[in-house]
Protein backbone atom coordinates (compact mmCIF):
# COMPACT_ATOMS: atom_id res chain seq x y z
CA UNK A 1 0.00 0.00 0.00
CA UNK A 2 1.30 3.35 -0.93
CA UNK A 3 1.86 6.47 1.34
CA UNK A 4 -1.07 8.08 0.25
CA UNK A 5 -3.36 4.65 0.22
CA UNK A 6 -2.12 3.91 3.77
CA UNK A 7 -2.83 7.55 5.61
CA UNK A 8 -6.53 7.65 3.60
CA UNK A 9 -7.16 4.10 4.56
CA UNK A 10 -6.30 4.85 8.69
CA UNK A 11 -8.72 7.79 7.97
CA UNK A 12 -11.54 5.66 7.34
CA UNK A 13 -11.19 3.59 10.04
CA UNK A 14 -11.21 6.47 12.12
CA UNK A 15 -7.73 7.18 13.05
CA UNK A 16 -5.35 9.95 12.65
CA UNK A 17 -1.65 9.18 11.37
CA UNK A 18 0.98 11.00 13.05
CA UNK A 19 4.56 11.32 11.79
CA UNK A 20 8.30 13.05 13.34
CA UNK A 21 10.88 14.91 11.50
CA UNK A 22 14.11 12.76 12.05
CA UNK A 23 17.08 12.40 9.99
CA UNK A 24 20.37 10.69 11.19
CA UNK A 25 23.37 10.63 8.60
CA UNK A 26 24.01 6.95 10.44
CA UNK A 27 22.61 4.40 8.18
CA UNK A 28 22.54 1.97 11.79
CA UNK A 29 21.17 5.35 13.49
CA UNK A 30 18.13 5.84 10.67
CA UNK A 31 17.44 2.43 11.01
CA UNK A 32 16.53 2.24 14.54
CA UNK A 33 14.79 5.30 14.55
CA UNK A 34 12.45 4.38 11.77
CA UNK A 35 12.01 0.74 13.79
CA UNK A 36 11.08 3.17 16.72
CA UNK A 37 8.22 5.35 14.72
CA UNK A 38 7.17 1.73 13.31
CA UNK A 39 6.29 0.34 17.10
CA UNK A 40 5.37 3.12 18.63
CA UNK A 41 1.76 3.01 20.31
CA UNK A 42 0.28 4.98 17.24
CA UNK A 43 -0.66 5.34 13.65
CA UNK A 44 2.24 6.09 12.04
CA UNK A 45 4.40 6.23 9.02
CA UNK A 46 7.95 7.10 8.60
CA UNK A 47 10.13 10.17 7.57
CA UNK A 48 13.68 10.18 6.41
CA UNK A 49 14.76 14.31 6.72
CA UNK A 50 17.70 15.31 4.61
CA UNK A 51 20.90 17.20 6.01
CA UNK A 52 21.74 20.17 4.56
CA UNK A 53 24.69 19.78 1.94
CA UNK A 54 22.16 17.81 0.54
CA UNK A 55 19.36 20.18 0.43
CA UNK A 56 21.53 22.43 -1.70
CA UNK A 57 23.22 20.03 -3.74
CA UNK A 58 26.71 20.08 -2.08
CA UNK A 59 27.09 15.79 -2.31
CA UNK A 60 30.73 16.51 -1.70
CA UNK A 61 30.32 17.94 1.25
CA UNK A 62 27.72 15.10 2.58
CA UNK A 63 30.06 12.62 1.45
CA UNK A 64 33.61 13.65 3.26
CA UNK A 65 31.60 14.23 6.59
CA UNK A 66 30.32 10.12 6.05
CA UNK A 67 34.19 9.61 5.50
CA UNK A 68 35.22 11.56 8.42
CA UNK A 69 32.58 10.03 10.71
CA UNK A 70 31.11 13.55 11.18
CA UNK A 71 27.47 13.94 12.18
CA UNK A 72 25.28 15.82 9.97
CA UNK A 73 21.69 17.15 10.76
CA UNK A 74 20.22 14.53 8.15
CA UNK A 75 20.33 11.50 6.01
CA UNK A 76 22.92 12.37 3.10
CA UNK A 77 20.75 9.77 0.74
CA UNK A 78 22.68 10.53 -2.44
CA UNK A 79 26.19 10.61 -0.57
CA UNK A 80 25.41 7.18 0.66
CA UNK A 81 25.65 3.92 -1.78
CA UNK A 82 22.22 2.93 -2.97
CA UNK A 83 22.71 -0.56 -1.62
CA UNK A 84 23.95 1.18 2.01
CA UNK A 85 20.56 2.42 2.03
CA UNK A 86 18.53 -0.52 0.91
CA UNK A 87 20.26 -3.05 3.18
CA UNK A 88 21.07 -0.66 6.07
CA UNK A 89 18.13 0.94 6.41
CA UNK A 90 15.24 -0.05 4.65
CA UNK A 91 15.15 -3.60 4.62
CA UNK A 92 12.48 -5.30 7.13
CA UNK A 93 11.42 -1.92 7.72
CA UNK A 94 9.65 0.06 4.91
CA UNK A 95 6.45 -2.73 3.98
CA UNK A 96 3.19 -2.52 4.03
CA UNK A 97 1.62 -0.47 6.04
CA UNK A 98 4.39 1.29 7.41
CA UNK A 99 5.43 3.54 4.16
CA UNK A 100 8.48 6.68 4.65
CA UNK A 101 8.18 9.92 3.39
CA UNK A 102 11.68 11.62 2.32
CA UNK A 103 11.56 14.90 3.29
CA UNK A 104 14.28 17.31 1.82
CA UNK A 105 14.16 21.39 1.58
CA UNK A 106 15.78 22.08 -1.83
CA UNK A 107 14.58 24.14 -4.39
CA UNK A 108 16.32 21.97 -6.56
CA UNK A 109 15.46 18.02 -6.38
CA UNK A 110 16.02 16.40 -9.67
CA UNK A 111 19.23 14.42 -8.19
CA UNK A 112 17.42 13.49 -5.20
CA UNK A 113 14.17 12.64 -5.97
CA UNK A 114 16.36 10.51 -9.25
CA UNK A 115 17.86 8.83 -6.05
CA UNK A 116 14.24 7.90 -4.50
CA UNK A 117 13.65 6.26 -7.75
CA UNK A 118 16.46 4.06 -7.66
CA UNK A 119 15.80 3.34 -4.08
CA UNK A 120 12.12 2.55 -4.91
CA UNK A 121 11.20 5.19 -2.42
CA UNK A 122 7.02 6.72 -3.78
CA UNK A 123 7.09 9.24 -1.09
CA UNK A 124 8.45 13.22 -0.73
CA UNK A 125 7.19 16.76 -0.88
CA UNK A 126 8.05 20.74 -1.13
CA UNK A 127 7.40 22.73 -4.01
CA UNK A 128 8.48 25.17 -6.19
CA UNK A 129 7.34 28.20 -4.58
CA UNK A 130 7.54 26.89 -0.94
CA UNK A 131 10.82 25.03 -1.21
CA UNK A 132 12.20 28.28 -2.79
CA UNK A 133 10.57 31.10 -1.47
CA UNK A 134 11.83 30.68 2.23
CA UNK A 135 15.07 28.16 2.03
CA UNK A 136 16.86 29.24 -1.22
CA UNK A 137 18.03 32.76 -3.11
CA UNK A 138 17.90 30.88 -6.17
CA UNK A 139 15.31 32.47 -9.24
CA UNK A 140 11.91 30.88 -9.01
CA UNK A 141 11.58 30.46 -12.53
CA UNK A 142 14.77 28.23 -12.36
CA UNK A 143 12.88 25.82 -9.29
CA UNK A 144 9.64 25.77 -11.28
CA UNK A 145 11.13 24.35 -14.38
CA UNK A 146 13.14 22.09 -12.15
CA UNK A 147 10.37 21.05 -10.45
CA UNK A 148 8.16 20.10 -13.10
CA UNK A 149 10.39 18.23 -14.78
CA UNK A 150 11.82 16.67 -12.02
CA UNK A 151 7.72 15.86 -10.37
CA UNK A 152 7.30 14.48 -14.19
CA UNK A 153 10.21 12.35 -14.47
CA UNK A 154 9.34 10.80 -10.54
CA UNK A 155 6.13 9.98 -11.61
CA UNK A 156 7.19 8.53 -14.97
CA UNK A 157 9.44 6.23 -12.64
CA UNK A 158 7.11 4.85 -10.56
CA UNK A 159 5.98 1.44 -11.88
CA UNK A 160 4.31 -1.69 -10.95
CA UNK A 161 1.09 0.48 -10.77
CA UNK A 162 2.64 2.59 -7.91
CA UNK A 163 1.73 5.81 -7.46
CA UNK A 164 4.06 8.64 -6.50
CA UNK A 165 2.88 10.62 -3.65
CA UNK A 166 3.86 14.58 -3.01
CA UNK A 167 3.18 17.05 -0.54
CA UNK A 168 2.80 20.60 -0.59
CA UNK A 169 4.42 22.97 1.63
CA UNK A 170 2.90 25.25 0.45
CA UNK A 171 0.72 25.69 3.92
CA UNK A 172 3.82 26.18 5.56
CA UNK A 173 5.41 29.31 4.31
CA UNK A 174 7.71 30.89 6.52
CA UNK A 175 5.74 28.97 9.33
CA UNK A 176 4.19 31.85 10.97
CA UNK A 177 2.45 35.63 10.76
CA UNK A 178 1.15 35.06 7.50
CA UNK A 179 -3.01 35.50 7.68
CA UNK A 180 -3.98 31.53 6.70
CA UNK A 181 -5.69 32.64 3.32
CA UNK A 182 -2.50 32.78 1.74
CA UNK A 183 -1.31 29.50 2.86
CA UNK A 184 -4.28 27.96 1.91
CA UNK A 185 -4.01 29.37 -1.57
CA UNK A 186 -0.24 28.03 -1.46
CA UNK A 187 -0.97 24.75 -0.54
CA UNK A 188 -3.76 24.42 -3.46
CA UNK A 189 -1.78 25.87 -5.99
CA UNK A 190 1.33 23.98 -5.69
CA UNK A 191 -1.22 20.72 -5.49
CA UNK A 192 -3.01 22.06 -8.75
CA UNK A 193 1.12 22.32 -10.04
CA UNK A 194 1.53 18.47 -8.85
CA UNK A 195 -1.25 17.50 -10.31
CA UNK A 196 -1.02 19.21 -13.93
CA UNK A 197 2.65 17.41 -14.08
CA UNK A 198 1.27 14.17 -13.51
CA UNK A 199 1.06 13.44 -9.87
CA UNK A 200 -2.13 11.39 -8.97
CA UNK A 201 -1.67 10.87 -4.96
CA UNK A 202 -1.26 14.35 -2.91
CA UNK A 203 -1.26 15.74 0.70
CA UNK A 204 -2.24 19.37 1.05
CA UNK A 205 -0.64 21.09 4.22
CA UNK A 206 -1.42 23.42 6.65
CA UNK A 207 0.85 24.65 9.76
CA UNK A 208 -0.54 25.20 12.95
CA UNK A 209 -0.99 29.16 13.43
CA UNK A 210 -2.56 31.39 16.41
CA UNK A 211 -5.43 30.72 17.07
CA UNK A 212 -7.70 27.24 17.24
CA UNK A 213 -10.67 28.46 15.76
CA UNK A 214 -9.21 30.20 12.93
CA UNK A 215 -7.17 27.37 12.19
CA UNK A 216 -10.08 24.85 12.39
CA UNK A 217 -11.33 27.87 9.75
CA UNK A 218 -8.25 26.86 7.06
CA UNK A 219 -8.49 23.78 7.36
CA UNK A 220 -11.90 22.73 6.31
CA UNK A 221 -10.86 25.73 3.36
CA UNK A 222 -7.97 23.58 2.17
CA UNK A 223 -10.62 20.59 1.85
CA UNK A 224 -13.40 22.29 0.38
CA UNK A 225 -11.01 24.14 -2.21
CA UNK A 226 -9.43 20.91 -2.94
CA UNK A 227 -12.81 19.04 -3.14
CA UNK A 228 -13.54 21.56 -5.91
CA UNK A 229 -10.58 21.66 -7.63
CA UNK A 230 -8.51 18.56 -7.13
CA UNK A 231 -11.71 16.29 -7.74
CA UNK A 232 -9.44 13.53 -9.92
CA UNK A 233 -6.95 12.89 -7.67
CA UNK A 234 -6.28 11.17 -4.35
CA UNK A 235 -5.29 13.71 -1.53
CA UNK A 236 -5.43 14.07 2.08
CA UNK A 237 -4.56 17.28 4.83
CA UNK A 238 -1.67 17.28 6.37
CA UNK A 239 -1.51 19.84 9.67
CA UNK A 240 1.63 20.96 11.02
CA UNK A 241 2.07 21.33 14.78
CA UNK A 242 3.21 24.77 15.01
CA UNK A 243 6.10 25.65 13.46
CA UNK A 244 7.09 29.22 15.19
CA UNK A 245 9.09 29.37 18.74
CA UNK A 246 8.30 26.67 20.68
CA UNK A 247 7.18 26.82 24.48
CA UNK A 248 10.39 26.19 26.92
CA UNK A 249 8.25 24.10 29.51
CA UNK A 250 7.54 20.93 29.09
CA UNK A 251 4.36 21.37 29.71
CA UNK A 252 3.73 24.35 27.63
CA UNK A 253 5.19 22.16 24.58
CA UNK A 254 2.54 19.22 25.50
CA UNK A 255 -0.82 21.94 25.61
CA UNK A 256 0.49 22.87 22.40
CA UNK A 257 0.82 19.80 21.10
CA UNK A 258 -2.48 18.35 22.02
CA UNK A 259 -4.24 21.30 20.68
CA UNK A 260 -2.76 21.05 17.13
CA UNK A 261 -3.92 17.35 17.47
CA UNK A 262 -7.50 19.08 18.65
CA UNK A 263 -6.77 21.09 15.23
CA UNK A 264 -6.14 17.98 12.83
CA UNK A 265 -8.95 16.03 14.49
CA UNK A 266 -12.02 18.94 14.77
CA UNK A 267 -11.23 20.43 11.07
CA UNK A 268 -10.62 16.43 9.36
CA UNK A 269 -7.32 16.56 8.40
CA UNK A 270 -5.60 12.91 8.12
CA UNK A 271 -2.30 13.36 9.52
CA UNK A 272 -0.15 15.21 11.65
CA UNK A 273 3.45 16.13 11.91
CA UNK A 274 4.17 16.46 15.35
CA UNK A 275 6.51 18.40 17.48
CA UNK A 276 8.34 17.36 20.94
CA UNK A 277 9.17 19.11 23.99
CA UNK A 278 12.89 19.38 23.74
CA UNK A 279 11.97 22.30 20.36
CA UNK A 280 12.75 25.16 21.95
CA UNK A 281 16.19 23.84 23.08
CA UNK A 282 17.78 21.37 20.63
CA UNK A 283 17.22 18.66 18.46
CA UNK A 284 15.34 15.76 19.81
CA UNK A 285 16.41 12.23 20.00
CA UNK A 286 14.50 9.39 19.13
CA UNK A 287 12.64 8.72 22.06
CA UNK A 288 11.26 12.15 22.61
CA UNK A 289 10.14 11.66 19.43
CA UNK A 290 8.26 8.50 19.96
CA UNK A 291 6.89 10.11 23.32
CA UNK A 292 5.57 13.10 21.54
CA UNK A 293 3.80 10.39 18.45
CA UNK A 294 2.48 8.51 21.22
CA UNK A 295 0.90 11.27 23.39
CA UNK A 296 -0.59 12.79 20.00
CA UNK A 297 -2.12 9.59 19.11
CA UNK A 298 -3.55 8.97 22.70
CA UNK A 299 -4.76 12.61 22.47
CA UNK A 300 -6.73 11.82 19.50
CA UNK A 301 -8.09 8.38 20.56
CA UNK A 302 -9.54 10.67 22.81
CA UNK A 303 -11.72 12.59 19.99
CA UNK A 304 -14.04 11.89 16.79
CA UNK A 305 -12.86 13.07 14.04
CA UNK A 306 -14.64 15.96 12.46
CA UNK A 307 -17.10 15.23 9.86
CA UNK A 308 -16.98 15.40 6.23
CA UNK A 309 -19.45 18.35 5.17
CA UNK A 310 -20.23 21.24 2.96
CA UNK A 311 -18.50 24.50 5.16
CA UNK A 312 -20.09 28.01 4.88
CA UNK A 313 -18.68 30.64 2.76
CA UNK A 314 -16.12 31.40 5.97
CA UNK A 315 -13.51 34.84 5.25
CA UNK A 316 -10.11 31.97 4.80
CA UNK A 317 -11.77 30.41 2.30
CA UNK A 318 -13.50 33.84 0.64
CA UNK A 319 -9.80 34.99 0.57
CA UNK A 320 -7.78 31.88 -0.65
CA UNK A 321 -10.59 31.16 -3.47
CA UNK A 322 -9.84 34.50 -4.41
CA UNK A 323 -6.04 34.42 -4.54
CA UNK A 324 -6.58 31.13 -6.29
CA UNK A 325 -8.90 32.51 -9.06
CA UNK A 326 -6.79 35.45 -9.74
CA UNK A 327 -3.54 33.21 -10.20
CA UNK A 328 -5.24 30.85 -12.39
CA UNK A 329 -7.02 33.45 -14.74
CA UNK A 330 -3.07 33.99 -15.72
CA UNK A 331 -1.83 31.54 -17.52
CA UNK A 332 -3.59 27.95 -18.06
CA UNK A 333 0.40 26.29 -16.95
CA UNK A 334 -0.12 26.80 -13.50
CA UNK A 335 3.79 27.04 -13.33
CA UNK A 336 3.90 30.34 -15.64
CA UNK A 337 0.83 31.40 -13.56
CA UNK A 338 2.66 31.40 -10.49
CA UNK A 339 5.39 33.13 -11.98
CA UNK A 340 3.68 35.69 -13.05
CA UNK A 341 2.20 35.93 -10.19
CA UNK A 342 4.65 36.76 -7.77
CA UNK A 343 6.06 39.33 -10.23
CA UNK A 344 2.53 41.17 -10.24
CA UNK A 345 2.43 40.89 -6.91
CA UNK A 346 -0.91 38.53 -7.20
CA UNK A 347 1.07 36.43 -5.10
CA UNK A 348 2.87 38.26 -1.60
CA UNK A 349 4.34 36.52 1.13
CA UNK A 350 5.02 38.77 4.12
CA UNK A 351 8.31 38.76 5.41
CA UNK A 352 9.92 36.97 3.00
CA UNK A 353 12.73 38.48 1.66
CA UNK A 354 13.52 36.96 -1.59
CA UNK A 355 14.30 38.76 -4.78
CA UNK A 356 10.83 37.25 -6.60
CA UNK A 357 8.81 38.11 -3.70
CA UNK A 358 7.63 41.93 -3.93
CA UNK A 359 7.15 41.70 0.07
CA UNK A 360 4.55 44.43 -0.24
CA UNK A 361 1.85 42.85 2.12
CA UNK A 362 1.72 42.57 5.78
CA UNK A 363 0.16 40.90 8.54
CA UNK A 364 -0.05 41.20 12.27
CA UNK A 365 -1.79 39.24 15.15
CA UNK A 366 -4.59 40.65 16.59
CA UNK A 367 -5.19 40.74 20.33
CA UNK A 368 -7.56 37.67 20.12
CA UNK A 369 -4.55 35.44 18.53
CA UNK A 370 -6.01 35.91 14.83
CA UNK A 371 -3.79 36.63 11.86
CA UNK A 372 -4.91 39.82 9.99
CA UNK A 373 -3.84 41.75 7.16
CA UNK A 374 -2.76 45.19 7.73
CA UNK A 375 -1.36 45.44 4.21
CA UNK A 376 -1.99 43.15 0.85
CA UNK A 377 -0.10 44.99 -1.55
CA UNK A 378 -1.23 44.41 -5.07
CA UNK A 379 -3.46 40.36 -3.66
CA UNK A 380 -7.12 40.56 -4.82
CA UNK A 381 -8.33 39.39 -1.29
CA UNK A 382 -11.76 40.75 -0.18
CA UNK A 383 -11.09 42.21 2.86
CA UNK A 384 -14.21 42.52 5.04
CA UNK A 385 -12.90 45.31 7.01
CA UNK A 386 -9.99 48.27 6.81
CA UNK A 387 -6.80 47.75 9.22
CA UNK A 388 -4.25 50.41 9.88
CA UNK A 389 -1.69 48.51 12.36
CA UNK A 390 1.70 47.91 10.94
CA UNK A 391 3.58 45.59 12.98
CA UNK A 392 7.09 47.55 14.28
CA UNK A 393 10.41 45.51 15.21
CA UNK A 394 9.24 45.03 18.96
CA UNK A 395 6.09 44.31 17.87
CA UNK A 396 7.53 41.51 15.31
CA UNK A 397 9.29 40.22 18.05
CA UNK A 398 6.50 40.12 20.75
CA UNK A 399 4.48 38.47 17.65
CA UNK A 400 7.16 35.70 17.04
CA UNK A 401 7.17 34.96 20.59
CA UNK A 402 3.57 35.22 21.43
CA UNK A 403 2.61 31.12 21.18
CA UNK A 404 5.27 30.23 23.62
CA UNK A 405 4.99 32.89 25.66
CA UNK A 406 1.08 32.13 25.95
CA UNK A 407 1.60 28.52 26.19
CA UNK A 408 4.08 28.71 29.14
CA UNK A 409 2.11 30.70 30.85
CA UNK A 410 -0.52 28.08 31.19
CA UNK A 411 2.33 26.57 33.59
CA UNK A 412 3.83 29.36 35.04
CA UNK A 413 0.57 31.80 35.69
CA UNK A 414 -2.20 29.01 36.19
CA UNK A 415 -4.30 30.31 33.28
CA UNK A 416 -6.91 27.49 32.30
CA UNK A 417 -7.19 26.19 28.98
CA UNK A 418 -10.43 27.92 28.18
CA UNK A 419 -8.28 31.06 28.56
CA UNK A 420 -5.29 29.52 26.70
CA UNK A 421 -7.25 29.41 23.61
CA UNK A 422 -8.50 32.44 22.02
CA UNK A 423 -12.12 32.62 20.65
């Protein structure tokens, strides 16, 4: 069964998948953390995370740090012999039900998603707007020509009646203060991309933001925009627990996690990537990984999962409808369309600083936890009402801050979770 198959099938039966973000350049260390996922007391599926020569194509790099014994922050997959791979980490582990998602950050793939061929690996994601965007100064007309060729070439290599599964990231841009509408929009567009380059089996994602009941908002968005326009393919939600600064209590860290699985489960997404306690402070190790999958999945047993329904005309999915319309009436390639989108400033991520991104509109967070737009530069989103606050460098910082801060205090002021939660 593939990745997609597998997370759509433990959907039916009523339970949500949840996955870490782990990558050891050990082939012995990647191993036994992807047996650890495998047994933990949960719904899961693997991940394999990159390191970062190999997210920008430095193999040389990857490959005298394996020869020097040094540790990277990743799995150097092309650096490593194909057969080091298949024998040292995948075999008895990667079957049936238990697929592995490679998970990578380049703006440029082709050599490593040619390597997931090889290694009979179905399963990765990005984009070419979100894997470019935020990780990479290179043009984006260069990633979305690499990126279509590369997504056809993947899916050309997938045989036996496989099918090759990709996610968007698009849902994740920059991870934070950017008013959900946009991500949505992302995260649809980039699946639309997947799909007109040949990709039949697709996750849509969405990261955790500021507040619950806007969230819950974007998420049922993202599935009634891609029950309307993604009506061929298989695809699923993914939901991100939140991907800002992380709570520096234990505790703090664990209310946050729960309520992003309170997020995945109320709003029907399928599967969750999940965050641990240790965040705020360094990388985790395996088992805090395992603890955090396994109190996710307990969370959720806890829950029914939201149902599947017509949502109302709500103003995240007025706005990314919009943003999607107005990027499609471009260009029928939905690559040129999002090029030319970003360079009319259709497309505007705020914040982000690279050279294709105009970086005209603005958001801030409103006292209630909401994102907002104060700005939307040249976007044809509907606002339903006129905002004058700019966000200044203290306020950007109290902004970036404001989850953890919130969450801790939960543990250090007593507040209840009632008051936790906004709205």
């Amino acid at each position: 069964m593939e990745f997609g198959d597998t997370v759509l099938a433990a959907q039916r039966a009523g339970r949500l998948v949840v996955q870490p973000r782990m990558g050891m350049s050990d082939p012995a260390q990647m191993r036994a953390a992807l047996l650890a996922v495998k047994h933990a007391k949960a719904t899961t599926v693997g991940t394999i995370t990159l390191d970062s020569f190999t997210r920008v194509g430095d193999h040389a790099s990857a490959l005298r740090a394996i020869e020097e014994g040094s540790p990277l922050n990743g799995y150097p997959i092309v650096a490593h012999p194909l057969e080091t791979t298949r024998s040292g980490v995948f075999d008895g582990v990667v079957e049936r039900g238990f697929p592995v998602q490679v998970r990578h950050g380049s703006a440029a793939p082709a050599v490593i998603f040619d390597v997931l061929a090889q290694l009979g690996l179905w399963a990765s994601e990005g984009g070419p707007v979100s894997y470019c965007l935020p990780y990479s100064r290179r043009p984006l007309t260069d990633s979305i020509d690499e990126w279509a060729l590369t997504v056809e070439r993947f899916v050309a290599a997938a045989d036996g009646g496989r099918l090759a599964h990709l996610e968007t990231f698009g849902g994740c841009m920059l991870g934070q203060l950017c008013p959900p509408g946009l991500l949505v929009a992302l995260s649809v567009l980039e699946g639309l991309f997947f799909r007109q380059h040949g990709v039949r089996s697709l996750s849509l994602s969405y990261a955790q933001q500021t507040n619950h009941d806007q969230d819950v908002e974007a998420v049922r968005a993202l599935r009634r925009l891609a029950r309307e326009l993604l009506p061929d393919v298989r695809w699923h939600v993914v939901v991100y627990t939140y991907m800002g600064l992380f709570p520096r209590t234990p505790a703090g860290a664990a209310a946050l996690l729960r309520d992003s699985v309170r997020l995945a489960r109320t709003a029907g997404a399928a599967r969750l990537i999940v965050k641990t306690a240790a965040e705020a402070h360094r990388i985790p190790h395996v088992g805090e990984n395992v603890e955090a999958l396994e109190m996710a999945a307990a969370e959720a047993d806890l829950m029914e999962p939201g149902a599947d329904e017509s949502y109302d005309d709500s103003e995240t999915y007025l706005e990314a409808r919009a943003i999607v319309e107005s990027v499609l009436d471009l260009h029928e390639r939905v690559g040129r369309a999002l090029l030319l989108a970003f360079g009319r400033g259709l497309l505007d991520v705020p914040y982000c600083l690279h050279p294709d991104n105009l970086n005209r509109a603005r958001g801030y967070l409103g006292g209630d936890g909401r994102l907002r737009w104060s700005a939307v530069g040249a976007m044809r989103i509907p606002l339903r009402r006129q905002v004058a606050e700019r966000l200044d460098s203290r306020g950007l910082l109290r902004a970036l801050s404001w989850t953890a801060d919130r969450y801790d205090a939960l543990v250090l002021g007593g507040l209840s979770r009632r008051e936790l939660a906004p709205g």
